[in-house]
N, C-alpha and C. Protein backbone atom coordinates (compact mmCIF):
# COMPACT_ATOMS: atom_id res chain seq x y z
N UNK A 1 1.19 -24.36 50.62
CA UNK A 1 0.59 -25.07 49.51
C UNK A 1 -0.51 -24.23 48.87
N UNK A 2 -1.01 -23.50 49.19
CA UNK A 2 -2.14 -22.79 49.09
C UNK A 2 -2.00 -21.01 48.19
N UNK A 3 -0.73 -21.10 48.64
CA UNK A 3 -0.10 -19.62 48.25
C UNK A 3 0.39 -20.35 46.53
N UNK A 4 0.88 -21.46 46.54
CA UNK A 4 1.42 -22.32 45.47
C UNK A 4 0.13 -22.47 44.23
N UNK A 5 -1.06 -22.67 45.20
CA UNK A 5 -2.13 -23.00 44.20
C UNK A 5 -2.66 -21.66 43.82
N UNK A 6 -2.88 -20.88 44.41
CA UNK A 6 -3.22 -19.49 43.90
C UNK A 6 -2.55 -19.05 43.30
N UNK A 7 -1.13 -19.13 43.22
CA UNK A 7 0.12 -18.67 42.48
C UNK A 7 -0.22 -18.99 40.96
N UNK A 8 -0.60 -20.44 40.63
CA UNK A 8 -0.60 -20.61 39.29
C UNK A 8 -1.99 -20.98 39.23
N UNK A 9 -3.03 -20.15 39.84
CA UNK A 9 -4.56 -20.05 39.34
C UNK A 9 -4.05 -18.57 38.55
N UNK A 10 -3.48 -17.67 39.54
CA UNK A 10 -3.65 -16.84 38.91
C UNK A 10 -2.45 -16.29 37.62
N UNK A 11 -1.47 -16.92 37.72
CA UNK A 11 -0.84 -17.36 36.21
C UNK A 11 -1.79 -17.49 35.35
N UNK A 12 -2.32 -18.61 35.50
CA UNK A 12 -3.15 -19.30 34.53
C UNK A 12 -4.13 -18.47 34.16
N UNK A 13 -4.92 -17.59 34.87
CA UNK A 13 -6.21 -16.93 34.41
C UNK A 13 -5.71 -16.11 33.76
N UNK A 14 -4.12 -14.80 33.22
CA UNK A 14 -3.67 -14.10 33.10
C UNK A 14 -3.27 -14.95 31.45
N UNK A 15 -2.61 -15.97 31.62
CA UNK A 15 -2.12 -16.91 30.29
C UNK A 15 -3.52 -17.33 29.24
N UNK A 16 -3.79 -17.57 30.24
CA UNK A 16 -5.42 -18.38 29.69
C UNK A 16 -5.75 -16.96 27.55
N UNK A 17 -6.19 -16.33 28.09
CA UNK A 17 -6.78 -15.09 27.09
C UNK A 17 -5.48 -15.02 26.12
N UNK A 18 -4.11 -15.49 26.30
CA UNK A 18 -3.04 -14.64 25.09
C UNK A 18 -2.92 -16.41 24.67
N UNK A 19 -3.24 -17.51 25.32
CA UNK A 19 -3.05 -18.37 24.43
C UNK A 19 -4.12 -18.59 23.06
N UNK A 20 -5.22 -18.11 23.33
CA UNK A 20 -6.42 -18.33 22.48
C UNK A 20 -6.21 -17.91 21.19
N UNK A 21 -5.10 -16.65 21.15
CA UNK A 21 -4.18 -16.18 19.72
C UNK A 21 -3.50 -16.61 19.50
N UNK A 22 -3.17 -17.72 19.99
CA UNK A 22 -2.08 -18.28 19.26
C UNK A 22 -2.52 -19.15 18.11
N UNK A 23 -3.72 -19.52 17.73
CA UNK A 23 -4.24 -20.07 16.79
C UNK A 23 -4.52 -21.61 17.26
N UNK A 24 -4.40 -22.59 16.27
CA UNK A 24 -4.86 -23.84 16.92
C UNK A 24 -3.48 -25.00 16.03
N UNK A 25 -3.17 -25.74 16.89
CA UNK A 25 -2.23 -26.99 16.85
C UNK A 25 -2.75 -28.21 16.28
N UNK A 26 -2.30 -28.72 15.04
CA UNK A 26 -2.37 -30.08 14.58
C UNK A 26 -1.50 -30.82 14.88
N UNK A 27 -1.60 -31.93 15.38
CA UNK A 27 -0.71 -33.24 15.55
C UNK A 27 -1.17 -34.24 14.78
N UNK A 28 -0.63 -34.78 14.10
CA UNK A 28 -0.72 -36.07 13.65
C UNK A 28 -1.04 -37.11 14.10
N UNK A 29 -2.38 -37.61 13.66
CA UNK A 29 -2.36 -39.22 14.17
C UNK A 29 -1.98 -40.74 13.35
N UNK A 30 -1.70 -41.57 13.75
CA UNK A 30 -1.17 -42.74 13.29
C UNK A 30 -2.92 -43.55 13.18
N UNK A 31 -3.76 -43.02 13.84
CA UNK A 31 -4.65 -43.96 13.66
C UNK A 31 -6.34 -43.56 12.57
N UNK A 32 -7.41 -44.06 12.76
CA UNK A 32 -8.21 -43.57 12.10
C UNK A 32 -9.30 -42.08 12.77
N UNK A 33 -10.39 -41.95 12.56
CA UNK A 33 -10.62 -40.75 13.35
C UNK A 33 -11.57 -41.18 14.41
N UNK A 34 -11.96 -42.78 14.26
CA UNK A 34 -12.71 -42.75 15.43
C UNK A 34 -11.81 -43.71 16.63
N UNK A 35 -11.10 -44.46 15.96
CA UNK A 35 -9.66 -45.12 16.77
C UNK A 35 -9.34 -43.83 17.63
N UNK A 36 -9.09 -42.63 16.58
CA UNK A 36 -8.15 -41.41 18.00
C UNK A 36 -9.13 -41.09 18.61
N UNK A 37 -10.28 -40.67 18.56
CA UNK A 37 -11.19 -40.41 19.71
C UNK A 37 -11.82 -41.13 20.28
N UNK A 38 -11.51 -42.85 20.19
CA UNK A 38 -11.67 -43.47 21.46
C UNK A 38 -10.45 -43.64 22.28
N UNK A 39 -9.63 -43.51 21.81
CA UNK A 39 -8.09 -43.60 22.20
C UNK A 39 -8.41 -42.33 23.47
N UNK A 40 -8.30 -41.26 23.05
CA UNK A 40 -8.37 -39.94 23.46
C UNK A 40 -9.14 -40.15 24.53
N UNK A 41 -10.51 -40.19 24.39
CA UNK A 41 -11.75 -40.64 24.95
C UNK A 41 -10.94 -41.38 27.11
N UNK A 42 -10.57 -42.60 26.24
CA UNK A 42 -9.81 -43.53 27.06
C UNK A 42 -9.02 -43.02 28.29
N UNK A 43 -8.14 -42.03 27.56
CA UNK A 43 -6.73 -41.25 28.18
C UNK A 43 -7.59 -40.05 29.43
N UNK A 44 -8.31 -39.65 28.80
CA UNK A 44 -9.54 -38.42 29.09
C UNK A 44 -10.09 -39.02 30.24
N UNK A 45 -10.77 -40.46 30.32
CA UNK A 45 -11.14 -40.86 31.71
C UNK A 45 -10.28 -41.22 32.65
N UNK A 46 -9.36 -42.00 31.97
CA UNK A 46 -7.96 -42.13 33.27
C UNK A 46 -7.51 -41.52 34.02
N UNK A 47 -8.08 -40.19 33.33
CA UNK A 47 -7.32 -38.53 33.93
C UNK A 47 -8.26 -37.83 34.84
N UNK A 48 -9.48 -38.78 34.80
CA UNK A 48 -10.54 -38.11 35.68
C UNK A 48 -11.37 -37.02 35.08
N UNK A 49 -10.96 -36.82 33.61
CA UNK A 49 -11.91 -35.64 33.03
C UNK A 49 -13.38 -36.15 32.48
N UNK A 50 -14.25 -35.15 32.69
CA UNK A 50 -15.48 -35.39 31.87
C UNK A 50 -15.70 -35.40 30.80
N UNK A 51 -16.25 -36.20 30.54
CA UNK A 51 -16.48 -36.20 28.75
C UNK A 51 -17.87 -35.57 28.66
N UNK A 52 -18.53 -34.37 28.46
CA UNK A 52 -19.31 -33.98 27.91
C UNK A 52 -20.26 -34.58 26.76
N UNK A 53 -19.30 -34.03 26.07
CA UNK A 53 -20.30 -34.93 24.70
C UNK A 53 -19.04 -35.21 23.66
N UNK A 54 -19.67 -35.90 22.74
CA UNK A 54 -18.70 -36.32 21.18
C UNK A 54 -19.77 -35.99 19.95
N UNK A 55 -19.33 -34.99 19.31
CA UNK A 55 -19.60 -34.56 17.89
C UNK A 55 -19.45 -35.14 17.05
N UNK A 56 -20.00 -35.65 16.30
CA UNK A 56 -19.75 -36.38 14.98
C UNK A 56 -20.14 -35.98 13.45
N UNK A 57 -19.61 -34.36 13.48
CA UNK A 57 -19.77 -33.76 12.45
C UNK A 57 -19.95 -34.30 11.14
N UNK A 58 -19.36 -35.15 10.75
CA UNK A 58 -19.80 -35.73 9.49
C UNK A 58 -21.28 -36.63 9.46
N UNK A 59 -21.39 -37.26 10.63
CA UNK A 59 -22.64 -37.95 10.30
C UNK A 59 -23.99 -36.95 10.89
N UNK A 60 -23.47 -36.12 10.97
CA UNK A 60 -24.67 -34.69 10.77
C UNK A 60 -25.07 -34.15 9.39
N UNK A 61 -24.00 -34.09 8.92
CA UNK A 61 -23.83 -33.04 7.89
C UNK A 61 -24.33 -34.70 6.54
N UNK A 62 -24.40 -35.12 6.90
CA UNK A 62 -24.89 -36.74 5.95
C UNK A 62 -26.28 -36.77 5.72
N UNK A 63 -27.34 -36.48 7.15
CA UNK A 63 -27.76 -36.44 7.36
C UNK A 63 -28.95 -35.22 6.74
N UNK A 64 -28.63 -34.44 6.52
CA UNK A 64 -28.54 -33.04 5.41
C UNK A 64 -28.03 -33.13 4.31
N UNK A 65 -27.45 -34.02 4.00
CA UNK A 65 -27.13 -34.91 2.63
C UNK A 65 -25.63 -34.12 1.89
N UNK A 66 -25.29 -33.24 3.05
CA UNK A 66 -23.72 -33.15 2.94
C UNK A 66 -23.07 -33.67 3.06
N UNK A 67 -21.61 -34.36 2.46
CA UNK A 67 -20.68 -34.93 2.60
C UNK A 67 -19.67 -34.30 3.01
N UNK A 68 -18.90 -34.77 4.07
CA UNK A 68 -17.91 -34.05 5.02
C UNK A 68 -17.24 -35.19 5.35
N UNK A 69 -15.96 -35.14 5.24
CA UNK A 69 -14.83 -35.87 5.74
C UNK A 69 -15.12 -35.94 6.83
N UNK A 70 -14.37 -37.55 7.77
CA UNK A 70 -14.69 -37.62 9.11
C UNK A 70 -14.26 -36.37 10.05
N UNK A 71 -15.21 -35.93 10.94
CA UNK A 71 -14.91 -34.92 11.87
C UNK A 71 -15.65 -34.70 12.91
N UNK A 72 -14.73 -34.70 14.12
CA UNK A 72 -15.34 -35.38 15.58
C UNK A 72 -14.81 -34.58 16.13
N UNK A 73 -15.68 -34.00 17.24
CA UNK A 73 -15.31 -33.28 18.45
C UNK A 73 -15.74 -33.52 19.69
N UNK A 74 -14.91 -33.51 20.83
CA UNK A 74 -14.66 -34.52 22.15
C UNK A 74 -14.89 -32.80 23.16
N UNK A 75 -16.00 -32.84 23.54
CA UNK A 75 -15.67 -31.67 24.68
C UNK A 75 -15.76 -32.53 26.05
N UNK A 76 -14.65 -31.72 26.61
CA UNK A 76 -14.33 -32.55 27.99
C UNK A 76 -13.96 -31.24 28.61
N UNK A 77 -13.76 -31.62 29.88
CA UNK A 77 -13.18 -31.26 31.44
C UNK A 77 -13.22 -31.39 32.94
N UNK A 78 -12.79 -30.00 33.54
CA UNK A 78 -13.17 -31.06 34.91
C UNK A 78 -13.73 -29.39 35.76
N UNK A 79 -14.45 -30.02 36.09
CA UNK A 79 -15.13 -28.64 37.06
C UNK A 79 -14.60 -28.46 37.82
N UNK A 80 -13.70 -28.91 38.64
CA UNK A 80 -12.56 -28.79 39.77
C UNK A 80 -11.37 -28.03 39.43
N UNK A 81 -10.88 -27.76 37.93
CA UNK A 81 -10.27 -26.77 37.53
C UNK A 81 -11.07 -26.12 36.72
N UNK A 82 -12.28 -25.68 36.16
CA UNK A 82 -12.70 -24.79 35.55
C UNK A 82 -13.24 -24.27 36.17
N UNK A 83 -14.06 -24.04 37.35
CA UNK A 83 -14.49 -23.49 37.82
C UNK A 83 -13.98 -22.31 38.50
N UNK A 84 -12.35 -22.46 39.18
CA UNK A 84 -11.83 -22.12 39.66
C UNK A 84 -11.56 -20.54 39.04
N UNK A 85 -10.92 -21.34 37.04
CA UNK A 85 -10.67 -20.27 36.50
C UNK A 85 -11.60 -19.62 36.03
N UNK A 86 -12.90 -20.09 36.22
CA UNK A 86 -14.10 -18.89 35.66
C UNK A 86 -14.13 -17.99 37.13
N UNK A 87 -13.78 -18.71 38.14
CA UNK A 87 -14.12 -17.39 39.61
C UNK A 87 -12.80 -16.49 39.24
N UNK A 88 -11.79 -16.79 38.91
CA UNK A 88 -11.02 -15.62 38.40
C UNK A 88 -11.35 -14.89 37.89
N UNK A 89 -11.86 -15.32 36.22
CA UNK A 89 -11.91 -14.55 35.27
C UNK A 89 -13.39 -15.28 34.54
N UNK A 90 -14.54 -14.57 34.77
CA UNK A 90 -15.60 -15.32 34.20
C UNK A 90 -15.72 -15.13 32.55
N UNK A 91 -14.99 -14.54 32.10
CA UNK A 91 -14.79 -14.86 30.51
C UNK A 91 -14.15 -16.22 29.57
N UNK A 92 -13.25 -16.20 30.58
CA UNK A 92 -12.77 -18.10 30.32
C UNK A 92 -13.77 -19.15 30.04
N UNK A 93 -14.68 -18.93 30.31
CA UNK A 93 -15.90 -19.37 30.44
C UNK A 93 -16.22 -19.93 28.73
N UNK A 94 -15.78 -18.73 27.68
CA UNK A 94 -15.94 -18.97 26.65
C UNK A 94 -15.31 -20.29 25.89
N UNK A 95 -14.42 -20.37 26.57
CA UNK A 95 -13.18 -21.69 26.05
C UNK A 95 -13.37 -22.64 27.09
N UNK A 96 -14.40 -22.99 27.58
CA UNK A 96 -14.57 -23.97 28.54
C UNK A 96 -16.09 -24.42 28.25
N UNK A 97 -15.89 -25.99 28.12
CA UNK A 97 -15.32 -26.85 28.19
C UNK A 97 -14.01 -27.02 26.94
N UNK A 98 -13.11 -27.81 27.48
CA UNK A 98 -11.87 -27.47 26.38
C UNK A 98 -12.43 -28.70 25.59
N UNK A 99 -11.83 -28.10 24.01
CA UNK A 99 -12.10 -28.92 23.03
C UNK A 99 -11.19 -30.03 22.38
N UNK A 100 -11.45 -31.01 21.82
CA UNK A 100 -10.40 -31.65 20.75
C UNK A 100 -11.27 -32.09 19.31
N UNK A 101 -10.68 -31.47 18.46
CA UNK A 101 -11.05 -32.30 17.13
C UNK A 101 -10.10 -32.80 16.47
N UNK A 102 -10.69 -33.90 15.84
CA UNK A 102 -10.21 -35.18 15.41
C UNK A 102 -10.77 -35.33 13.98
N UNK A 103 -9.89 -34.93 12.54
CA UNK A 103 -10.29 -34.68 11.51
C UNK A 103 -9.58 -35.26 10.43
N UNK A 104 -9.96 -35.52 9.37
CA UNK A 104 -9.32 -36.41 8.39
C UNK A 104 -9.40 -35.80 7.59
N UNK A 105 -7.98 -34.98 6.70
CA UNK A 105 -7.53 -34.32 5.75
C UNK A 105 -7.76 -34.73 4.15
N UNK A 106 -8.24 -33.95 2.79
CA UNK A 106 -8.02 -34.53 1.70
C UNK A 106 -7.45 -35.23 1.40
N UNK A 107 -6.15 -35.93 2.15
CA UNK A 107 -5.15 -37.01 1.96
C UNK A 107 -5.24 -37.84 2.56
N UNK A 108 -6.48 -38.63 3.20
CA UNK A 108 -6.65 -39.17 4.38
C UNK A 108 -6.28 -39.00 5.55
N UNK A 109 -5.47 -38.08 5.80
CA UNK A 109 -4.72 -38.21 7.24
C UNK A 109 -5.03 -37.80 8.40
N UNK A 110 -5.42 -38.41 9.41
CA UNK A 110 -6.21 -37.77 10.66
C UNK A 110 -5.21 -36.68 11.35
N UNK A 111 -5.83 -35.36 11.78
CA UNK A 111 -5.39 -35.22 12.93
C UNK A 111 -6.10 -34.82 13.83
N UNK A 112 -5.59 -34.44 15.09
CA UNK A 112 -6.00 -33.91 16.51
C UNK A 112 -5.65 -33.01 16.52
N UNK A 113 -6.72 -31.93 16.60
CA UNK A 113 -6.57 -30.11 17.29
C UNK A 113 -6.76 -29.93 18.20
């Protein structure tokens, strides 16, 4: 079991750095932008991950009397796998805690990155 878990720590620390070029993934949401990041939020504790913090880029930028479409960011994880991959590779470090944003397009349409 142990040879199994090291097996794909060290996959993973090797994958980890060529996914970061791959750019970033929109999915579509069906709901609004704070519906998906409590939704998200929800899924995120079930799973045992930490929720760090939640960004609420627009009501910052309001605040400074910029107007910005809704835009929220959820940093989460779990120190029980990040840690692991920073003792691999302490550069991972940079992309940890992993992110999600949750953003609402000129057309209204939310998505999740």
């Amino acid at each position: 079991m142990k040879k199994a878990i090291l097996a794909a720590l060290s996959i993973v620390c090797i994958a980890i750095p060529a996914l970061a070029t791959d750019g970033m993934v929109a999915v579509p949401s069906t709901y609004t932008v704070e519906e998906t990041a409590e939704r998200l939020e929800s899924v995120l504790d079930e799973k045992g991950m930490t929720i760090f913090t939640r960004i609420k880029h627009s009501e910052a930028a309001a605040k400074v009397g910029i107007e910005l479409r809704k835009t929220e960011l959820i940093l989460f994880g779990n120190p029980k796998v990040g840690s692991p991959l920073m003792k691999c590779q302490q550069s991972v470090a940079i992309d940890l805690p992993q992110k999600a944003l949750i953003w609402e397009d000129d057309n209204a349409k939310v998505w999740i990155s």
